[in-house]
Protein backbone atom coordinates (compact mmCIF):
# COMPACT_ATOMS: atom_id res chain seq x y z
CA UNK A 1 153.31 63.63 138.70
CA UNK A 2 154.13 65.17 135.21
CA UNK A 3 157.83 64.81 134.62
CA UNK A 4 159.35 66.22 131.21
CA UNK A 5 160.95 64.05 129.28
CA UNK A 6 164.58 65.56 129.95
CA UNK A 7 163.90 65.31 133.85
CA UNK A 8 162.86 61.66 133.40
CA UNK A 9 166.08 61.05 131.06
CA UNK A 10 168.20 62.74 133.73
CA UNK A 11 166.82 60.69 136.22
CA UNK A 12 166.74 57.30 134.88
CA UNK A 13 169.87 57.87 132.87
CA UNK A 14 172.31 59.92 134.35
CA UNK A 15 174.87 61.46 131.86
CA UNK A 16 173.10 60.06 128.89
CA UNK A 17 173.71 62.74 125.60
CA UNK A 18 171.37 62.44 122.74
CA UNK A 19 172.83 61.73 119.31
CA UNK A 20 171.70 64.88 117.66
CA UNK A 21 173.82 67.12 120.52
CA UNK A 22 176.82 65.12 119.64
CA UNK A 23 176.47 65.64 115.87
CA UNK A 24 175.89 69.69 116.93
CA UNK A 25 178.70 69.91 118.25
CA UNK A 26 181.10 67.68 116.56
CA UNK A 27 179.65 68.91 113.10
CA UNK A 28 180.10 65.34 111.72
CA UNK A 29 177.27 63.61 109.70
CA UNK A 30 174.81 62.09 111.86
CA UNK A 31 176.01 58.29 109.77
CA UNK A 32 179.35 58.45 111.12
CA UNK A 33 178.57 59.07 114.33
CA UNK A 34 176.06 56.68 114.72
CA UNK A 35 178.63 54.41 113.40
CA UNK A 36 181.48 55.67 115.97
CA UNK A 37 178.84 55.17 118.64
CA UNK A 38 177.66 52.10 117.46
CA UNK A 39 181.12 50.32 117.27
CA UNK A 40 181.86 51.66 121.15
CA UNK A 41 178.39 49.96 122.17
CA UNK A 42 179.43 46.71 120.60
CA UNK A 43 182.71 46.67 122.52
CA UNK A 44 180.86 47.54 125.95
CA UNK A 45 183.00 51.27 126.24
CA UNK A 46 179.36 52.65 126.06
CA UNK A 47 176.06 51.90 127.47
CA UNK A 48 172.69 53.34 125.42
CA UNK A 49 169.04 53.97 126.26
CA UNK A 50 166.20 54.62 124.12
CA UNK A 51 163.47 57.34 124.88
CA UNK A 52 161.05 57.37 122.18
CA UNK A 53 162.54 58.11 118.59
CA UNK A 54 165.99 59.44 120.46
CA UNK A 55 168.60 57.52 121.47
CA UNK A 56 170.92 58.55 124.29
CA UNK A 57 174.58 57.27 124.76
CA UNK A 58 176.80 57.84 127.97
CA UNK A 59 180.33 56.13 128.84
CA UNK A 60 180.56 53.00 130.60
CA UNK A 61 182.82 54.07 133.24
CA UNK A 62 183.34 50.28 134.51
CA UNK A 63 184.55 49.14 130.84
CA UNK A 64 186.55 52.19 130.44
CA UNK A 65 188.34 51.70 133.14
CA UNK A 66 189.10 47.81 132.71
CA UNK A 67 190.19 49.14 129.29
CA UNK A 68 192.81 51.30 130.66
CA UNK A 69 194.47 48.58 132.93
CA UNK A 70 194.29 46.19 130.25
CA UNK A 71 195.83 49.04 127.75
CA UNK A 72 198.54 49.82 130.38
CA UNK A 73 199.61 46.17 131.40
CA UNK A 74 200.11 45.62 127.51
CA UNK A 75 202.34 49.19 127.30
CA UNK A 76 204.40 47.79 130.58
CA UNK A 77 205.03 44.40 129.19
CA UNK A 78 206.09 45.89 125.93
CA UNK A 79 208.81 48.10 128.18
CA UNK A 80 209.97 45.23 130.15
């Protein structure tokens, strides 16, 4: 079976978005987004797979939402 390479991407990593279609349409230099995106990885907010010379990025909806509690318990205490 001859998949394309976006079918297999979709497939194997649902919601992934390639670097270069983040710089599009952000209109940032490609360095500081690699650097944004690179920082996230390193703090587990996103997950990233490789697919020959691209590199795709989607959120790591687990982490995110441990983030969220964590970042809401910390606003409640500060109420209290």
């Amino acid at each position: 079976m001859n998949v394309s390479l976006p079918a297999a991407i979709k497939e194997e990593f649902p919601g992934g978005v390639c670097v270069g279609s983040i710089q599009e349409r952000s209109g940032l230099a490609q360095s500081v987004i690699s650097s944004y995106l690179s920082s996230m990885q390193k703090i587990g907010l996103l997950e990233s797979r490789r697919f020959g010379q691209w590199t795709y990025y989607r959120r790591n909806e687990e982490a995110i939402a441990e983030f969220l509690e964590q970042f809401a318990a910390g606003l409640q205490t500060k109420k209290d």
